[in-house]
PDB file of N, CA and C in Angstrom:
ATOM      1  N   UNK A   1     -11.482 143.207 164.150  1.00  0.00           N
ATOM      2  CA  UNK A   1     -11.459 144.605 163.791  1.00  0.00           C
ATOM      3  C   UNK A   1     -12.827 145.066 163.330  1.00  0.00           C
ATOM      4  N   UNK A   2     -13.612 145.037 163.366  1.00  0.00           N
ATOM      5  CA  UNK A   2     -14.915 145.656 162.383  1.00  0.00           C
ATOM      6  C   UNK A   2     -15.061 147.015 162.674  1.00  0.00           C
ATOM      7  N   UNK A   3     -16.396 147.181 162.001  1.00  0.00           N
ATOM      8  CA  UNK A   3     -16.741 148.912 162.135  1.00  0.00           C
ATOM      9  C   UNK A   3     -17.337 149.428 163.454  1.00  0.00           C
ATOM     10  N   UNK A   4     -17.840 150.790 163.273  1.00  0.00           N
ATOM     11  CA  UNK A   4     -18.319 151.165 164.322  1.00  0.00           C
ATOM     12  C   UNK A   4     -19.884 150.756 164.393  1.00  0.00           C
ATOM     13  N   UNK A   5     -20.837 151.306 165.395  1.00  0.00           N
ATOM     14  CA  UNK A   5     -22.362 150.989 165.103  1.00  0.00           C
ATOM     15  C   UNK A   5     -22.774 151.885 163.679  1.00  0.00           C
ATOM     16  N   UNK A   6     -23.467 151.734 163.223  1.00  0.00           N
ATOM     17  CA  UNK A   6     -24.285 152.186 162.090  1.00  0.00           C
ATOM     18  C   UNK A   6     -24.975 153.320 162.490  1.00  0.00           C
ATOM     19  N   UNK A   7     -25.095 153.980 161.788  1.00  0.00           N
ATOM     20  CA  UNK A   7     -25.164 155.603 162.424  1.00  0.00           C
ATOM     21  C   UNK A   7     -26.744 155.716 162.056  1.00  0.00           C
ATOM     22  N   UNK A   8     -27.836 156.294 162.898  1.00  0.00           N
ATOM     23  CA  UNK A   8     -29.061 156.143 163.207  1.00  0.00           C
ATOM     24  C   UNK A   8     -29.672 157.179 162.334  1.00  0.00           C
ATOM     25  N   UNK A   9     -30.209 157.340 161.082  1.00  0.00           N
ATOM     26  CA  UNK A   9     -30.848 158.017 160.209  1.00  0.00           C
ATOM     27  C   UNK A   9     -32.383 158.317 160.553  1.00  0.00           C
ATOM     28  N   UNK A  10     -32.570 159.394 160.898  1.00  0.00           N
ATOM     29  CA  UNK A  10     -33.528 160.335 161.070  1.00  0.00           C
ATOM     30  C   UNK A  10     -34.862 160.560 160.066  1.00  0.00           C
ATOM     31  N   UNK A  11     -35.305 161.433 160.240  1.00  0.00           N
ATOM     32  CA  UNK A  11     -36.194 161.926 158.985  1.00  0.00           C
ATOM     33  C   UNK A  11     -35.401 163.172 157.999  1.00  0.00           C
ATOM     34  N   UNK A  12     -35.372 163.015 157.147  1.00  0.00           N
ATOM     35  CA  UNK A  12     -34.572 164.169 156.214  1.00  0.00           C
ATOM     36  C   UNK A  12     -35.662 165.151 155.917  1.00  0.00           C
ATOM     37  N   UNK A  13     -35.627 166.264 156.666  1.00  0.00           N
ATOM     38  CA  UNK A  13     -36.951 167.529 156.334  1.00  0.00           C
ATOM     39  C   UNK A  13     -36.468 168.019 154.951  1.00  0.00           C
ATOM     40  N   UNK A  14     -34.927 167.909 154.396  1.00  0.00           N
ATOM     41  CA  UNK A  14     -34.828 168.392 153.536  1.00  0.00           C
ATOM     42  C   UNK A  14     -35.108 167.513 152.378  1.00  0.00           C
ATOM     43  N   UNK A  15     -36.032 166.516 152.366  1.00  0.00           N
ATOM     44  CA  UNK A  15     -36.021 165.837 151.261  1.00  0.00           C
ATOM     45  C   UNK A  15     -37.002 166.585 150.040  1.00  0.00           C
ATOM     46  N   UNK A  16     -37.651 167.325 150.447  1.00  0.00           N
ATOM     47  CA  UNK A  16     -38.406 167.612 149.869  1.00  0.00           C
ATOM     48  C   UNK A  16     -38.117 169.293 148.257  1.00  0.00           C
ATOM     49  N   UNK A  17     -36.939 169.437 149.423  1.00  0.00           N
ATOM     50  CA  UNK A  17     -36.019 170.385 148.851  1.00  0.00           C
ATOM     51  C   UNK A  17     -34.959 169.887 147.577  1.00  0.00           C
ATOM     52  N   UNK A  18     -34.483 168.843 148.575  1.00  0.00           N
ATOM     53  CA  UNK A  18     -33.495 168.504 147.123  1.00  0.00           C
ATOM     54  C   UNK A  18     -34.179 167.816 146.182  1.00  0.00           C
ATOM     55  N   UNK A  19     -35.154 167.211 146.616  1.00  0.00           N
ATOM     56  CA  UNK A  19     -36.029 166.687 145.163  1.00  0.00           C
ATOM     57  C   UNK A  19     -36.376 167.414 144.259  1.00  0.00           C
ATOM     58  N   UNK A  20     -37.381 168.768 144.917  1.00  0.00           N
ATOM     59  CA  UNK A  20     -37.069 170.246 143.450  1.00  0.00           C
ATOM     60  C   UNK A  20     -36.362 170.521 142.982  1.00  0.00           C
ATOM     61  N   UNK A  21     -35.196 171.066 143.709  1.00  0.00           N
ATOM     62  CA  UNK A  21     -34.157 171.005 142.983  1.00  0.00           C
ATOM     63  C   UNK A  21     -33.297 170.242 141.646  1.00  0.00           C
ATOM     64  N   UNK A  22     -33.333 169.177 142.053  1.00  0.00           N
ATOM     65  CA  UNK A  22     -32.649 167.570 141.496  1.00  0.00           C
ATOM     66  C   UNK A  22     -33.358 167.745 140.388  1.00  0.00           C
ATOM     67  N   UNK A  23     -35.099 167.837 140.329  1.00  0.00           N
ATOM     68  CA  UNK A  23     -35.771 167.856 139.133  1.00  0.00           C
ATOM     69  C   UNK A  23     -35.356 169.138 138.309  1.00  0.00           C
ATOM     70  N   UNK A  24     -35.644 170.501 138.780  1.00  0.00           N
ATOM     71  CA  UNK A  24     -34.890 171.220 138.314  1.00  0.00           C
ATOM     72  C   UNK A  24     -33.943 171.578 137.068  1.00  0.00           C
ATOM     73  N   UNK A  25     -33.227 171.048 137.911  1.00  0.00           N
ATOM     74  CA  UNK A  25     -31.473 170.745 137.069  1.00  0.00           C
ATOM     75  C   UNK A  25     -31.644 170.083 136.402  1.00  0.00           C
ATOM     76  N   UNK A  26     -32.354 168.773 136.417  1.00  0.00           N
ATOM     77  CA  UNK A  26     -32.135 167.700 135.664  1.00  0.00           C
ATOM     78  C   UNK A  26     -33.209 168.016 133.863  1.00  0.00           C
ATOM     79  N   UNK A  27     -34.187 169.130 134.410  1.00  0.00           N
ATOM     80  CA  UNK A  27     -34.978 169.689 133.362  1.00  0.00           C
ATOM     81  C   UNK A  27     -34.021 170.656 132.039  1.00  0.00           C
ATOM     82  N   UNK A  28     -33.564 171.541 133.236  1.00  0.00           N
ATOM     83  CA  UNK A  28     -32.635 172.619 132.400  1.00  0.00           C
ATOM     84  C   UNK A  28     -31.518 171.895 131.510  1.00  0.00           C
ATOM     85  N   UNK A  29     -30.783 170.761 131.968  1.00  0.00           N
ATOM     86  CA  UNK A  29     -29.505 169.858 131.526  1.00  0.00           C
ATOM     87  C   UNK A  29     -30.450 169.080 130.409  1.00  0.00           C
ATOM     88  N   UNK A  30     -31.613 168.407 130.339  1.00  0.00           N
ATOM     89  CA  UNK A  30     -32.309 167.630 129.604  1.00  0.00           C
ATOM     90  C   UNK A  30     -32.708 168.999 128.129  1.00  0.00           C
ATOM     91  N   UNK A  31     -32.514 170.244 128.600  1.00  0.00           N
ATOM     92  CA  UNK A  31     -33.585 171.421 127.407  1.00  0.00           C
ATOM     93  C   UNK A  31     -31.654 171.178 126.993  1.00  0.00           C
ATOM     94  N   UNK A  32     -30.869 171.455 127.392  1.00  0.00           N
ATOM     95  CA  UNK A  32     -29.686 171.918 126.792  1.00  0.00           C
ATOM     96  C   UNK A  32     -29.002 170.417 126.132  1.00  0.00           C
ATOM     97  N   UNK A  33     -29.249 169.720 126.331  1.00  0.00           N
ATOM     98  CA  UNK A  33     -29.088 168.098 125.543  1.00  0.00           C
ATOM     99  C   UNK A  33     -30.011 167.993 124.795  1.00  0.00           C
ATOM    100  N   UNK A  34     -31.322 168.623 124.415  1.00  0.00           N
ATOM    101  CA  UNK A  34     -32.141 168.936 123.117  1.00  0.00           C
ATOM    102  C   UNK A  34     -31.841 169.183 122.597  1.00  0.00           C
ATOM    103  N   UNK A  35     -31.189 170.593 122.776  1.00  0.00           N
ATOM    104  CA  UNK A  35     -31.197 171.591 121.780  1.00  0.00           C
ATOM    105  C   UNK A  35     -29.903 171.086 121.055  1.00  0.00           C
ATOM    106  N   UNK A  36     -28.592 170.072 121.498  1.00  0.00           N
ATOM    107  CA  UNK A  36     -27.534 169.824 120.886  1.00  0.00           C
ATOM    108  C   UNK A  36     -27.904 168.297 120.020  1.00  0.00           C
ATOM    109  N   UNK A  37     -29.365 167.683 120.388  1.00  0.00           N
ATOM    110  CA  UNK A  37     -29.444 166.507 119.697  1.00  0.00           C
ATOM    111  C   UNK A  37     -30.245 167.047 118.373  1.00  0.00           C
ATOM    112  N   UNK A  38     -31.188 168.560 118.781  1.00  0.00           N
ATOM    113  CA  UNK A  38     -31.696 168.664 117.682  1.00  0.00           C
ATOM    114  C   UNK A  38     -31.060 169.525 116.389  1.00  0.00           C
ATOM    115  N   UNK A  39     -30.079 169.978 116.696  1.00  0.00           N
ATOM    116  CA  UNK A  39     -28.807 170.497 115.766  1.00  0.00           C
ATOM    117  C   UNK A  39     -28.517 169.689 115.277  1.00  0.00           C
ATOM    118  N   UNK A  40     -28.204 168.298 115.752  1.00  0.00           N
ATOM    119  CA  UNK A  40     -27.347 167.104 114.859  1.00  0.00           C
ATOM    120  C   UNK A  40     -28.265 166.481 114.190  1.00  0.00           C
ATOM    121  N   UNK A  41     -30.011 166.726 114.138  1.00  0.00           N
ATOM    122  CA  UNK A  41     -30.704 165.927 113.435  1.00  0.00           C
ATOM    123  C   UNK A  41     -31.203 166.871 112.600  1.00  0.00           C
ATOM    124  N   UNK A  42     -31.097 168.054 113.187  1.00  0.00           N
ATOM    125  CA  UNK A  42     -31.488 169.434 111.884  1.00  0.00           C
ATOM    126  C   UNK A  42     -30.761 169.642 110.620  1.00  0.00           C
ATOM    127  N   UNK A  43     -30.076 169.896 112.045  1.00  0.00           N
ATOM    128  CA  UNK A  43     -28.596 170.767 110.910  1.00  0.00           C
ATOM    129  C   UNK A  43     -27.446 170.345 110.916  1.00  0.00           C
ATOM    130  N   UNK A  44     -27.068 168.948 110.650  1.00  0.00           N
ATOM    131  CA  UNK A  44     -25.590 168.722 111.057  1.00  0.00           C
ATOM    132  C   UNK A  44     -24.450 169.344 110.568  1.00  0.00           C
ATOM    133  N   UNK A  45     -24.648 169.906 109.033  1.00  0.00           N
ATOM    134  CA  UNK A  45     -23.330 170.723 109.190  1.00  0.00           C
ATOM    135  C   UNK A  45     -23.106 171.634 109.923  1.00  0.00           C
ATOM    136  N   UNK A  46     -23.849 172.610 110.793  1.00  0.00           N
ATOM    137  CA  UNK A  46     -23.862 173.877 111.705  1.00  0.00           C
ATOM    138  C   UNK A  46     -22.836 172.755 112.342  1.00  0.00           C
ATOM    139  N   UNK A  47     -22.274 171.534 112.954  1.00  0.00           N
ATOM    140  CA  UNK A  47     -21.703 171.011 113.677  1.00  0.00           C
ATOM    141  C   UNK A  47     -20.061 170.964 113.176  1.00  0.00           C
ATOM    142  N   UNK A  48     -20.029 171.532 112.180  1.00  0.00           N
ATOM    143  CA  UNK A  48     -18.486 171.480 111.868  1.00  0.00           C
ATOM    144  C   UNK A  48     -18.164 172.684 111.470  1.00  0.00           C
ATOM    145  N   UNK A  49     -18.831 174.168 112.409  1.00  0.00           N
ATOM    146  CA  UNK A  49     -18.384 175.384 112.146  1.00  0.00           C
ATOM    147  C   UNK A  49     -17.488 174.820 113.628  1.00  0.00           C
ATOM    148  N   UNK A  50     -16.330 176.163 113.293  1.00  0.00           N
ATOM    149  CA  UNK A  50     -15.298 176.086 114.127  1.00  0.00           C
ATOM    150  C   UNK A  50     -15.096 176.855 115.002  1.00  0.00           C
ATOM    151  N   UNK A  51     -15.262 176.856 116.089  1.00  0.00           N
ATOM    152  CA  UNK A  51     -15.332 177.638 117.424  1.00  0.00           C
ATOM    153  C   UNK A  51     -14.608 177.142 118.292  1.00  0.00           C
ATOM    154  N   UNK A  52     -13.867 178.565 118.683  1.00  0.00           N
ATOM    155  CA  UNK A  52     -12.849 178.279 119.814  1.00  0.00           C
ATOM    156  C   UNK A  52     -11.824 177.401 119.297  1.00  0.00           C
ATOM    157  N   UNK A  53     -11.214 177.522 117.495  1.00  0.00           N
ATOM    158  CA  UNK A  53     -10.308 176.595 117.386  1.00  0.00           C
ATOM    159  C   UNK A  53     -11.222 175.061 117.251  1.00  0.00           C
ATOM    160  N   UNK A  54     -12.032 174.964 117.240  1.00  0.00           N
ATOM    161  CA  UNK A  54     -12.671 173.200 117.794  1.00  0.00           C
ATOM    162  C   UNK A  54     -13.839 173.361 116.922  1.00  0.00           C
ATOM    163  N   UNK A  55     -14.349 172.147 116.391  1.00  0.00           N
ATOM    164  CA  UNK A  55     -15.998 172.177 115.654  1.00  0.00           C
ATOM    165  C   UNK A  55     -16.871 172.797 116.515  1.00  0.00           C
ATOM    166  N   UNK A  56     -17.587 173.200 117.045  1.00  0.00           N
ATOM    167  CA  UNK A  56     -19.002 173.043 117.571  1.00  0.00           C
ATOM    168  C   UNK A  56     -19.570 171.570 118.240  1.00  0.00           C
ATOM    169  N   UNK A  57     -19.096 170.367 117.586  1.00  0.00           N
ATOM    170  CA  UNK A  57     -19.658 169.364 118.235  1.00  0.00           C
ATOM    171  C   UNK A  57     -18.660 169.225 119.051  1.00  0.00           C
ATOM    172  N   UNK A  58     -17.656 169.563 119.354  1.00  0.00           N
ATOM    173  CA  UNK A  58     -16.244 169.473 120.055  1.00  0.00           C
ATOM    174  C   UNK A  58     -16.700 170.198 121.435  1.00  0.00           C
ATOM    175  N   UNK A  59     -17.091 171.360 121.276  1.00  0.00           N
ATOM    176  CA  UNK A  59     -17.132 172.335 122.238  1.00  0.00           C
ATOM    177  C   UNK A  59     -18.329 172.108 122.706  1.00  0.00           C
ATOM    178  N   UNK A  60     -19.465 172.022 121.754  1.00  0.00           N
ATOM    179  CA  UNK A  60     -20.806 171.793 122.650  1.00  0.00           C
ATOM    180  C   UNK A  60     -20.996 170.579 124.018  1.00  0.00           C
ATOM    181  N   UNK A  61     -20.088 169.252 123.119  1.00  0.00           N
ATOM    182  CA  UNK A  61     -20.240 168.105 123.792  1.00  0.00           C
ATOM    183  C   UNK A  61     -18.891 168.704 125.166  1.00  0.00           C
ATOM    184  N   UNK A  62     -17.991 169.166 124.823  1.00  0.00           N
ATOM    185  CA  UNK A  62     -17.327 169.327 126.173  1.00  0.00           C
ATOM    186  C   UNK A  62     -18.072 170.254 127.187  1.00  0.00           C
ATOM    187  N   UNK A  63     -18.938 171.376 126.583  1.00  0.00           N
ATOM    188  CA  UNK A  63     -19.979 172.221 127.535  1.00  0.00           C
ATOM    189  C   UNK A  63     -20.768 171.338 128.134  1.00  0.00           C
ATOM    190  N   UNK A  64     -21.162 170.218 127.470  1.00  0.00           N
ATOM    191  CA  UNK A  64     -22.179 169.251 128.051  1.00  0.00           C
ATOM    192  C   UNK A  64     -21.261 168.708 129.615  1.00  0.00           C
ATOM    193  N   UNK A  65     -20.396 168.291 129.093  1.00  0.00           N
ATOM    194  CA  UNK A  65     -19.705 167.282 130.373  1.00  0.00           C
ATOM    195  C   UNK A  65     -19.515 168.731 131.089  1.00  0.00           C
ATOM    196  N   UNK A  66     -18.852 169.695 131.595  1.00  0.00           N
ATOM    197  CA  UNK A  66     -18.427 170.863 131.939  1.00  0.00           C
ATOM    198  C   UNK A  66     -19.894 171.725 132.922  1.00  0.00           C
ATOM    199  N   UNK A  67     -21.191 171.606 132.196  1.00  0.00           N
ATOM    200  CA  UNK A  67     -22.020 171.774 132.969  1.00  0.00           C
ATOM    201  C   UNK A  67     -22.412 170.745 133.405  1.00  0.00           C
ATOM    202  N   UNK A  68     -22.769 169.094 133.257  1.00  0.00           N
ATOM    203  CA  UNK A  68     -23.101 168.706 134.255  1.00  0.00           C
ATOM    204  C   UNK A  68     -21.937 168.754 135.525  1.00  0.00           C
ATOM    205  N   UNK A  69     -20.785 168.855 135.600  1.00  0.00           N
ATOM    206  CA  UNK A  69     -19.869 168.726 136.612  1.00  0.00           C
ATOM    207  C   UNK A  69     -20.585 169.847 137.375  1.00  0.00           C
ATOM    208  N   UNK A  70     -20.377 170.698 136.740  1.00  0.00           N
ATOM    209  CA  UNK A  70     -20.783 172.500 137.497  1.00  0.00           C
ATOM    210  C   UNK A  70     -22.504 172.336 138.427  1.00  0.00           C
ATOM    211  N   UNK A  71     -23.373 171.691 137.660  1.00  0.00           N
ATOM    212  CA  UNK A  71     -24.464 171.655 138.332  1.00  0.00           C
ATOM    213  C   UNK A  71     -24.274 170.529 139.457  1.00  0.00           C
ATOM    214  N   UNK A  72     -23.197 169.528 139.648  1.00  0.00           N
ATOM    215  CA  UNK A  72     -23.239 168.376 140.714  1.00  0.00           C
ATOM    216  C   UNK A  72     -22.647 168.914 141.640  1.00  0.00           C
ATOM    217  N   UNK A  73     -21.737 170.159 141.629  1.00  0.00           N
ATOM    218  CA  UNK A  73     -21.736 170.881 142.707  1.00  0.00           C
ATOM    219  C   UNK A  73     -22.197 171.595 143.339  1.00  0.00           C
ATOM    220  N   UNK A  74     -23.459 172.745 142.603  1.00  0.00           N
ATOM    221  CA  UNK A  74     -24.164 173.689 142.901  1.00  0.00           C
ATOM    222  C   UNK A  74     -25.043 172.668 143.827  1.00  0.00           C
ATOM    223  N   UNK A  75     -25.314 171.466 142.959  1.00  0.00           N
ATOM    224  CA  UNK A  75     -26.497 170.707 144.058  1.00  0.00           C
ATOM    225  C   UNK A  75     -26.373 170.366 145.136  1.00  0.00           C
ATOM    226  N   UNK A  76     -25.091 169.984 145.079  1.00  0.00           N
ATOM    227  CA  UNK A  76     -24.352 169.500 146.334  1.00  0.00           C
ATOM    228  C   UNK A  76     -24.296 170.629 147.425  1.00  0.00           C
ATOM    229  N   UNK A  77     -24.009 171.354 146.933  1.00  0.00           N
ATOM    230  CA  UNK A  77     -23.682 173.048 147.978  1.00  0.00           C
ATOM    231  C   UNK A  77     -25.014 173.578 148.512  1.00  0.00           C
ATOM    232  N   UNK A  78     -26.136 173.653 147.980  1.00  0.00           N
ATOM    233  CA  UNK A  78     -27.895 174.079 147.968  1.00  0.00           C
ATOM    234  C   UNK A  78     -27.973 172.633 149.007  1.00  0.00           C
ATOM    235  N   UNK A  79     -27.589 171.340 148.246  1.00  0.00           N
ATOM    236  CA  UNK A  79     -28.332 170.551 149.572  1.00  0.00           C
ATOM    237  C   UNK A  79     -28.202 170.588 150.479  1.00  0.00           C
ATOM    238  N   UNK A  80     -26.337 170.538 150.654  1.00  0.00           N
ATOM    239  CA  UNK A  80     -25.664 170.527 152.001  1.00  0.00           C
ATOM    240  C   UNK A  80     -26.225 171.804 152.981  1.00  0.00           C
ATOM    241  N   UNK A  81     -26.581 172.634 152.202  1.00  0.00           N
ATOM    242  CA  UNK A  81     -26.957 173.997 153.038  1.00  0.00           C
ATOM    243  C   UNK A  81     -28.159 173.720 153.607  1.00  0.00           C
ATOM    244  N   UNK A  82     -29.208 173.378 152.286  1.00  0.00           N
ATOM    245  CA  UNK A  82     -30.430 172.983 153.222  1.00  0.00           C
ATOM    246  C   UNK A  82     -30.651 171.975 154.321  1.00  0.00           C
ATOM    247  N   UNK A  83     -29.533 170.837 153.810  1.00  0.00           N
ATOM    248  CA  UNK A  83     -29.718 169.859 155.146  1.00  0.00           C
ATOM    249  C   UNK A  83     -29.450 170.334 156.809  1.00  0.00           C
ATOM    250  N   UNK A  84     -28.400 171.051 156.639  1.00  0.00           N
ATOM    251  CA  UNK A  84     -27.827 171.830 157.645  1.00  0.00           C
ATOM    252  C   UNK A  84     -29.032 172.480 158.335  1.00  0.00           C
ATOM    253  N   UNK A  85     -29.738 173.485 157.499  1.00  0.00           N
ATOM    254  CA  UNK A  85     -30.895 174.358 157.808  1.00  0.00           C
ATOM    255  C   UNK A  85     -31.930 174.104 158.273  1.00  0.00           C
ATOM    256  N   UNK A  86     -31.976 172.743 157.585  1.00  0.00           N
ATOM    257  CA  UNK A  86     -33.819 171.776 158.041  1.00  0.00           C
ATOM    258  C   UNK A  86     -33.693 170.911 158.843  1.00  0.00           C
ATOM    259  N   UNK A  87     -32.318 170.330 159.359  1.00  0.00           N
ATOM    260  CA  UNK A  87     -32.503 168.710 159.846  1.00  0.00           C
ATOM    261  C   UNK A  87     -31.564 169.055 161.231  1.00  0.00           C
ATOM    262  N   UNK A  88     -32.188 170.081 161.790  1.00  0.00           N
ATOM    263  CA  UNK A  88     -31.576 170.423 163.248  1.00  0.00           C
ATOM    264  C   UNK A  88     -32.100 169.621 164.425  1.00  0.00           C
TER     265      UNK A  88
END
């Protein structure tokens, strides 16, 4: 039973695209994981005001997981588009 042949990989024109990108995101997600590490070394009680029903460290850290999900799709959607666009 085995597989099929191995599928013949090209040059990716879009590499150059999703690499800005990738850095990008990964800048903006790195300023917004600052700004929640430097609250907890500033100011940790600001971390047990209550928002939304929940502390602040409750809600911030679930915004954390919540945007990276949100940005692994946007990237995904921008790449897939550009690959489409560049690698004809």
């Amino acid at each position: 039973m085995g597989h099929g042949p191995a599928v013949k990989l090209g040059k990716d024109y879009a590499s150059s695209y999703k690499t800005t990108l990738g850095i990008r995101m990964f800048i903006v997600y790195t300023i917004v994981y600052a700004i929640f590490v430097g609250i907890n070394s500033v100011n940790p009680a600001m971390m047990e005001t209550i928002v939304l029903g929940q502390t602040l460290a409750v809600v911030y850290g679930f915004g954390l997981i919540f945007l990276a999900f949100v940005m692994a799709i946007v990237y995904n959607h921008f790449c897939t588009a550009a690959e489409a666009r560049m690698n004809k």
